[in-house]
Protein backbone atom coordinates (compact mmCIF):
# COMPACT_ATOMS: atom_id res chain seq x y z
CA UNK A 1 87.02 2.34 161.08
CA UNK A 2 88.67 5.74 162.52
CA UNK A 3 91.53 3.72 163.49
CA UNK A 4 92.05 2.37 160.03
CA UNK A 5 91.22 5.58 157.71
CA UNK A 6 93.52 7.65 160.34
CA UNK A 7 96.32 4.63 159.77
CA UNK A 8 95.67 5.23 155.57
CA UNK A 9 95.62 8.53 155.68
CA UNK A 10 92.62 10.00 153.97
CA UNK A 11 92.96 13.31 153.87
CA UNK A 12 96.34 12.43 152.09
CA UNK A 13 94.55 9.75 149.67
CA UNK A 14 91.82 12.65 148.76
CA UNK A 15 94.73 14.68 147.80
CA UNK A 16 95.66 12.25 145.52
CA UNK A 17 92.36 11.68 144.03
CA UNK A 18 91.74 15.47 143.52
CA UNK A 19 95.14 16.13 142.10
CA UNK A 20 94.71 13.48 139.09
CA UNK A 21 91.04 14.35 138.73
CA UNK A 22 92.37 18.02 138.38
CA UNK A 23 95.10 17.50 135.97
CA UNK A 24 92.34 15.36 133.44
CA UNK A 25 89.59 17.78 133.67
CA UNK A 26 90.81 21.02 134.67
CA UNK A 27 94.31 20.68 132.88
CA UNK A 28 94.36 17.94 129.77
CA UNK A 29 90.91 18.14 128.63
CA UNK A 30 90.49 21.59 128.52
CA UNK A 31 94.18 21.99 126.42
CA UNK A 32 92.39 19.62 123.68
CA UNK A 33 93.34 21.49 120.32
CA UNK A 34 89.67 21.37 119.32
CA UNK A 35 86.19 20.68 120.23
CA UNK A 36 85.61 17.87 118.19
CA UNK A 37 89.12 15.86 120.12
CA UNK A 38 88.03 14.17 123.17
CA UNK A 39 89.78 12.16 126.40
CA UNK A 40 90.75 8.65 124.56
CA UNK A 41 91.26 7.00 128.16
CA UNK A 42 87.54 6.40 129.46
CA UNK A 43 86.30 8.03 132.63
CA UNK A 44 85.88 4.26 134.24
CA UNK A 45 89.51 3.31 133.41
CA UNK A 46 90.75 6.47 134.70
CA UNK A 47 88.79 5.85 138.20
CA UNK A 48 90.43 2.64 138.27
CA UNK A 49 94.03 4.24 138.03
CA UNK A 50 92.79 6.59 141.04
CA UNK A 51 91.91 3.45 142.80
CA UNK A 52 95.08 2.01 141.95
CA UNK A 53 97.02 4.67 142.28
CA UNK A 54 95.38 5.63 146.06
CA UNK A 55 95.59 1.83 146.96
CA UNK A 56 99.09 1.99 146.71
CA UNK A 57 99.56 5.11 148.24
CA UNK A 58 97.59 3.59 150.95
CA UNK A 59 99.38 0.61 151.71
CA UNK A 60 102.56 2.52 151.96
CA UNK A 61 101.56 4.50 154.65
CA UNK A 62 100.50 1.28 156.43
CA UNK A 63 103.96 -0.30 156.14
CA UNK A 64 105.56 3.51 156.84
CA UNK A 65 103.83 3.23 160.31
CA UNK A 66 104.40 -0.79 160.78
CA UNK A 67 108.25 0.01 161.11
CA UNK A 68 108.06 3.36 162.70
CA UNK A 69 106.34 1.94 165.79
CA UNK A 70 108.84 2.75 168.22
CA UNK A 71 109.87 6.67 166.83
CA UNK A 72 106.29 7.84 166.21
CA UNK A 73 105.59 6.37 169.90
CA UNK A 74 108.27 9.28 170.80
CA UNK A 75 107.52 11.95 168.11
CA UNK A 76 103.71 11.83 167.94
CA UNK A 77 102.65 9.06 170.73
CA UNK A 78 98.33 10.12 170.20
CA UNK A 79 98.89 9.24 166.65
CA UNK A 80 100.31 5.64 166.84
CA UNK A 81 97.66 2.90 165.63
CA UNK A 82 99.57 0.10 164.45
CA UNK A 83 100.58 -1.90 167.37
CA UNK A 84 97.63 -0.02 169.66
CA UNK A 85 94.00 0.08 167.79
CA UNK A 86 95.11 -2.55 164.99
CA UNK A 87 97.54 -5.13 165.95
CA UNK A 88 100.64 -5.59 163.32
CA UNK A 89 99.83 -8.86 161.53
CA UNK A 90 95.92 -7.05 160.50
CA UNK A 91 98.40 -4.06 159.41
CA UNK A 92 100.57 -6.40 157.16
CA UNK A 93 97.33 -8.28 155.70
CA UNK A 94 95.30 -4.90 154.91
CA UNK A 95 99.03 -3.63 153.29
CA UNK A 96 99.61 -6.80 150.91
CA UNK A 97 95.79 -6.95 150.18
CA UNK A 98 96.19 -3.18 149.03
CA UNK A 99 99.54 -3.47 147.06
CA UNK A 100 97.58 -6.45 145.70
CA UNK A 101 94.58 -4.65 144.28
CA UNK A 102 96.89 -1.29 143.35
CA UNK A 103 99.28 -3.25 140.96
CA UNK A 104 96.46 -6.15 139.65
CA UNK A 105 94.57 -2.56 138.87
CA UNK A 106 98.02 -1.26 137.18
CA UNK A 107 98.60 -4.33 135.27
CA UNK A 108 95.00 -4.55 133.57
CA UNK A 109 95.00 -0.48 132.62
CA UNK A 110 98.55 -1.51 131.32
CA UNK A 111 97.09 -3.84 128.86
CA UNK A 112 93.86 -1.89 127.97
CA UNK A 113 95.77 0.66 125.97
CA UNK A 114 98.65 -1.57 125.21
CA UNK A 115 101.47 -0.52 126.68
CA UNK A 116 102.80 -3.23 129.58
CA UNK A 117 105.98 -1.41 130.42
CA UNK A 118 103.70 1.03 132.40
CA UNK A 119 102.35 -1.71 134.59
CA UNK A 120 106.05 -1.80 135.99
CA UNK A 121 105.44 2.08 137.67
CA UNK A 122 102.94 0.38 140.19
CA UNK A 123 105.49 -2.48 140.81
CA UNK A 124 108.62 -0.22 141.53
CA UNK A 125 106.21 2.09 143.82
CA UNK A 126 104.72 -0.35 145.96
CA UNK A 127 108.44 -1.80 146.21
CA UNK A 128 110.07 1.16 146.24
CA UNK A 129 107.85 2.18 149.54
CA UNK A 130 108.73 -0.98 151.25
CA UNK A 131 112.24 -0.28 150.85
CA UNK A 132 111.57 3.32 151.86
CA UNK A 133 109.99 2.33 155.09
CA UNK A 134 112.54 -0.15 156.08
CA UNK A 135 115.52 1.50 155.00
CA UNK A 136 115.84 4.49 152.92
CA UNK A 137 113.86 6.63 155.37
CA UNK A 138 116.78 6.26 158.06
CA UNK A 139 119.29 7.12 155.57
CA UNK A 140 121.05 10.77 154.83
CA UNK A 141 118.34 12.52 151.97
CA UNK A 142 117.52 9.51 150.15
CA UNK A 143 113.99 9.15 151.79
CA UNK A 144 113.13 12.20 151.25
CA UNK A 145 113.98 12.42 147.00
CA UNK A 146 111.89 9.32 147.11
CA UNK A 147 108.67 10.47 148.50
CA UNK A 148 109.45 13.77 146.77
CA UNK A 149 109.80 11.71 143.63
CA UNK A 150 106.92 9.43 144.26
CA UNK A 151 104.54 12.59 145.07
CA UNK A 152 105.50 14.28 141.86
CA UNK A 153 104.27 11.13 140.02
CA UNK A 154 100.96 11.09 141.36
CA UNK A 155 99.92 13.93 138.43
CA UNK A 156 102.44 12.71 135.73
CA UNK A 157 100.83 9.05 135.94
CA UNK A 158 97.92 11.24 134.30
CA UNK A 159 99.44 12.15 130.92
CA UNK A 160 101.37 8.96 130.96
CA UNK A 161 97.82 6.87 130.46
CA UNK A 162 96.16 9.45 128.51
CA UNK A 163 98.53 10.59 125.87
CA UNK A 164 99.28 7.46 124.14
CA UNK A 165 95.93 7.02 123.71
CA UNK A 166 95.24 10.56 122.55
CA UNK A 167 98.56 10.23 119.60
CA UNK A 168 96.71 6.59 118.60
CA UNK A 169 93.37 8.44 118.52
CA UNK A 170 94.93 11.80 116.55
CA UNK A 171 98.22 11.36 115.69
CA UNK A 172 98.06 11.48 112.40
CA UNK A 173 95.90 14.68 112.19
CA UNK A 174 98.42 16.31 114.17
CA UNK A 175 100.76 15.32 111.87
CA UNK A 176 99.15 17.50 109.61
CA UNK A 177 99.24 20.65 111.39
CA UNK A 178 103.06 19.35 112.53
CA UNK A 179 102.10 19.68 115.79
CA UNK A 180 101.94 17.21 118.68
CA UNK A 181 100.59 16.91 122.32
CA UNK A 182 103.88 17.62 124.02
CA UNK A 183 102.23 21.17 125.08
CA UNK A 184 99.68 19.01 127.22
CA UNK A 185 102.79 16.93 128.60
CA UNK A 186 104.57 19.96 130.05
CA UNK A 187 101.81 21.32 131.58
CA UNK A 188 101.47 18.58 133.92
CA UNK A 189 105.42 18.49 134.21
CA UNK A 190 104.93 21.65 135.74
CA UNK A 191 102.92 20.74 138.42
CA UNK A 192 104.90 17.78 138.87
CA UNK A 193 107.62 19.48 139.13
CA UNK A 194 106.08 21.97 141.50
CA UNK A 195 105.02 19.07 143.93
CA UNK A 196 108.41 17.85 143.66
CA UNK A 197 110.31 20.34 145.23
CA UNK A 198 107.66 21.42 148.16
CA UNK A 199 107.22 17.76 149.19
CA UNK A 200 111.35 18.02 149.76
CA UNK A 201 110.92 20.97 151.39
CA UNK A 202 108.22 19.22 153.07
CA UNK A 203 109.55 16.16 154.08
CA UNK A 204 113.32 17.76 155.77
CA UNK A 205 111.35 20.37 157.80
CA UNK A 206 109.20 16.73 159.31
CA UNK A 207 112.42 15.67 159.38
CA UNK A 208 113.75 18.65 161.71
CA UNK A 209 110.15 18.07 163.60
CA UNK A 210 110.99 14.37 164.68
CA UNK A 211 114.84 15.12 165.22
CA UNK A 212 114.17 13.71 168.68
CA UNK A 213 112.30 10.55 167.99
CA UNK A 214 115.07 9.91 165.14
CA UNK A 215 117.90 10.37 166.96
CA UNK A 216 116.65 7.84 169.47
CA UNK A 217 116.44 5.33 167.29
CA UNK A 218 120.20 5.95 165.51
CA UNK A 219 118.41 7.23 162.15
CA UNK A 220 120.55 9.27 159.46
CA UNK A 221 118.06 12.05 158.33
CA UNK A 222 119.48 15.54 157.79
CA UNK A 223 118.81 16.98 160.85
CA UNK A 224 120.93 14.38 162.82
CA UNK A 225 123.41 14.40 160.15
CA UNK A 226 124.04 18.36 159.16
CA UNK A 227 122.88 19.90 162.22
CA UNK A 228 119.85 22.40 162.62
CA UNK A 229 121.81 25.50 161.31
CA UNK A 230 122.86 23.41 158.23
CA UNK A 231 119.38 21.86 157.45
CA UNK A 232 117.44 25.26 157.52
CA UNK A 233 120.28 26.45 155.54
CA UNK A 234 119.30 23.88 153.14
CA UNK A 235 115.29 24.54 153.44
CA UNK A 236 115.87 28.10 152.69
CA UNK A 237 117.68 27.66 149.76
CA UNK A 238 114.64 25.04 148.33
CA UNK A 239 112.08 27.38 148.87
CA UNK A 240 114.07 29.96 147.62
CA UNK A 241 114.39 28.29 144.46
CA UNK A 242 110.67 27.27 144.48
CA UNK A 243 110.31 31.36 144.83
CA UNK A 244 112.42 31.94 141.70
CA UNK A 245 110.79 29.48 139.37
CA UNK A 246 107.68 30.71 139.70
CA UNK A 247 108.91 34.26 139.28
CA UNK A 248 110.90 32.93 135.84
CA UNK A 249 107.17 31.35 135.39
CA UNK A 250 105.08 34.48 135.85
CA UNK A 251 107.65 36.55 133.84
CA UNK A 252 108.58 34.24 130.87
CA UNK A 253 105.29 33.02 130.30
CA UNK A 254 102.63 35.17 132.00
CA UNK A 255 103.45 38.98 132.35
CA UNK A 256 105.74 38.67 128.33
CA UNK A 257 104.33 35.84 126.26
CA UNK A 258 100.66 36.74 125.50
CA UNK A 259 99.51 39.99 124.01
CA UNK A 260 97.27 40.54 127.32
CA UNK A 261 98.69 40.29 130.43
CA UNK A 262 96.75 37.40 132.33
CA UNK A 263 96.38 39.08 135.82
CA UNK A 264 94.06 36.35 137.21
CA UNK A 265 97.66 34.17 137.44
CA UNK A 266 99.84 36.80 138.33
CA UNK A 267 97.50 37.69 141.47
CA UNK A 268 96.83 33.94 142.28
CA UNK A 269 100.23 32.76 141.91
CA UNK A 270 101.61 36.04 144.04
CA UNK A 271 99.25 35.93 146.33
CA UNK A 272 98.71 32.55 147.21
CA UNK A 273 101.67 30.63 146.80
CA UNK A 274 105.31 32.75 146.49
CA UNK A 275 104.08 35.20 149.61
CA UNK A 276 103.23 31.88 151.91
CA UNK A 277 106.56 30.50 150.57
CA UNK A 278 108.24 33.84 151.99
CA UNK A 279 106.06 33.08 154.97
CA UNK A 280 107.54 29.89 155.33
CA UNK A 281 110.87 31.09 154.92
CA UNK A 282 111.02 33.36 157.70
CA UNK A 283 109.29 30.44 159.76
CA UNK A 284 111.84 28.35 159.30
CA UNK A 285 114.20 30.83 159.78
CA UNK A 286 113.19 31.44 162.87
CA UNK A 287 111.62 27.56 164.24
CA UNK A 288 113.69 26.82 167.43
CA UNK A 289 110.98 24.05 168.56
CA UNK A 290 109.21 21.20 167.53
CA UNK A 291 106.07 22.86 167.27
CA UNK A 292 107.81 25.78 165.25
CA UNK A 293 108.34 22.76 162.34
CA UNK A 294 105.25 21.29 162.79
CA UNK A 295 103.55 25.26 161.86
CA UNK A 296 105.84 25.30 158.78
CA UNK A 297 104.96 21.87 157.64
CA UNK A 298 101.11 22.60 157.85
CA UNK A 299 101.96 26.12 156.00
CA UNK A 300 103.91 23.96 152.81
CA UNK A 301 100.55 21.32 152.91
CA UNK A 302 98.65 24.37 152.46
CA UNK A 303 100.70 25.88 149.76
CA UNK A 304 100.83 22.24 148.03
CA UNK A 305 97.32 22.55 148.08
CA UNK A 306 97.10 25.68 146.26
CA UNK A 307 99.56 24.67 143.38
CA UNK A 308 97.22 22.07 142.67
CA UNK A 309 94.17 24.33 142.82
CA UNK A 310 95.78 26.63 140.02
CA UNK A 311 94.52 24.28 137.90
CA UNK A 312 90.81 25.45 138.48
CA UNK A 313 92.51 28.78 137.09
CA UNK A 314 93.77 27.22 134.34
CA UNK A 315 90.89 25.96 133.25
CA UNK A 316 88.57 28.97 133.58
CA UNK A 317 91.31 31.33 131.45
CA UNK A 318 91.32 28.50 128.74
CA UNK A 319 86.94 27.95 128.71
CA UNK A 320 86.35 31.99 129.33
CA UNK A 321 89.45 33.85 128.94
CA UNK A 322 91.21 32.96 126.47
């Protein structure tokens, strides 16, 4: 059982699980325009698109480590299971039997609230990972845009089930008022957004941590490809654009756009997520060893974490605040 939740990932999956639960309860829910307007997508269907969506996440980490047998046995040798405590046709079974259950789950949500074309997300992601595990990964940047991509879809897949349910439920009342739920939309586009660009930043400093195992195995990843000058180059100027957006953030929209200032944000956000980004950049500035990347990449998991956890402000300045 260790052997098989380490090979899945869990702490990963849990991340998952807590992000979408946060963006329903702490983020859409609470940005209801009244009382009496409730979640139109029911608390058992969402489960089941956690399920789905963590099944899927799940079985691409299973094929990730089914081809990367022979680099992770050079770049992180203690961690390899596939191939050691499971054997690789049990690997392949548990990841078709998961894809299986992830998309059957995405299908039948699809058709609850009527909309099939969404059923195709959970088709191009569990394909999309295949193809990232057996090619894309080894090529220049592409890889990492598509777990970048794929992570920032983990809170949008939120809204996209919820929202045509909500304009069904109340569309024409907001008609009325000529307003819509777009508001709600952006909100999670934000953190989207947000977990876009620090899973890139992410992903090309893991890069820079397995440059050995890589390069052993003729992979094209931007270490091996731009050199270690050029790739922190690069990493520097992500997280230096991560730092300005959320500066543009707390000024345009937090410190200017409400009558009160909302300090509770401007200390969190500060404090918690652009100074550890500095932190970070002088890390990576500095790194000159493997276990120099692997400190920055725990330091962006942490600050990934804390994006997400800004919801839980969110939701107290909306119930008590505002």
């Amino acid at each position: 059982m260790k052997s098989f939740l380490s090979l899945i990932r869990l702490p990963n999956l849990l991340i998952i699980a807590l992000t979408q639960f946060a963006m329903r309860y702490l983020i859409v829910e609470p940005l209801l325009p009244s009382p009496s307007f409730t979640l139109q997508f029911d608390d058992l269907h969402f489960m089941l698109l956690v399920m789905g969506t963590i099944f899927i996440a799940a079985a691409g980490y299973i094929i990730n480590d089914y081809f990367d047998i022979r680099t992770d046995r050079i770049n992180k040798p203690a961690k390899v299971v596939v191939g050691e405590t499971i054997d690789r046709r049990t690997a392949m079974i548990l990841h078709s039997l998961l894809n299986i259950l992830g998309i059957g789950i995405g299908v039948y949500l699809s058709l609850h609230i009527g909309i099939l074309a969404l059923s195709f997300i959970f088709f191009f992601t569990a394909g999309l990972l295949w193809f990232y595990s057996t090619n894309y990964k080894r090529q220049f940047l592409i890889g990492n845009l598509i777990v970048a991509f794929l992570t920032a879809m983990v809170p949008f897949i939120v809204v996209l089930f919820e929202i045509p349910s909500l304009n069904k439920a109340y569309g024409d009342i907001m008609l009325q008022y000529n307003s819509n739920f777009n508001y709600i939309f952006f909100w999670v586009v934000g953190f989207s957004m947000f977990a876009f660009i620090t899973t890139l930043i992410r992903e090309i400093i893991k890069d820079a941590e397995d440059f050995e195992g890589d390069q052993a195995y003729g992979m094209k990843t931007l270490p091996i490809v731009a050199g270690e000058n050029l790739t922190k180059a690069i990493i520097s100027t992500l997280i230096l654009i991560a730092i300005g957006l959320l500066i543009f953030i707390l000024v345009r929209f937090i410190m200017f756009s409400a009558e009160e200032v909302d300090y509770i944000s401007m200390i969190y956000i500060t404090g918690f997520i652009i100074i550890p980004l500095f932190i970070l950049l002088t890390l990576v500035l500095l790194a000159k060893s493997r276990d120099d990347y692997h400190r920055s990449s725990k330091l962006i998991k942490f600050i990934m974490l804390f994006g997400v956890l800004y919801s839980g402000i969110v939701y107290y300045l909306i119930k008590f605040w505002l």
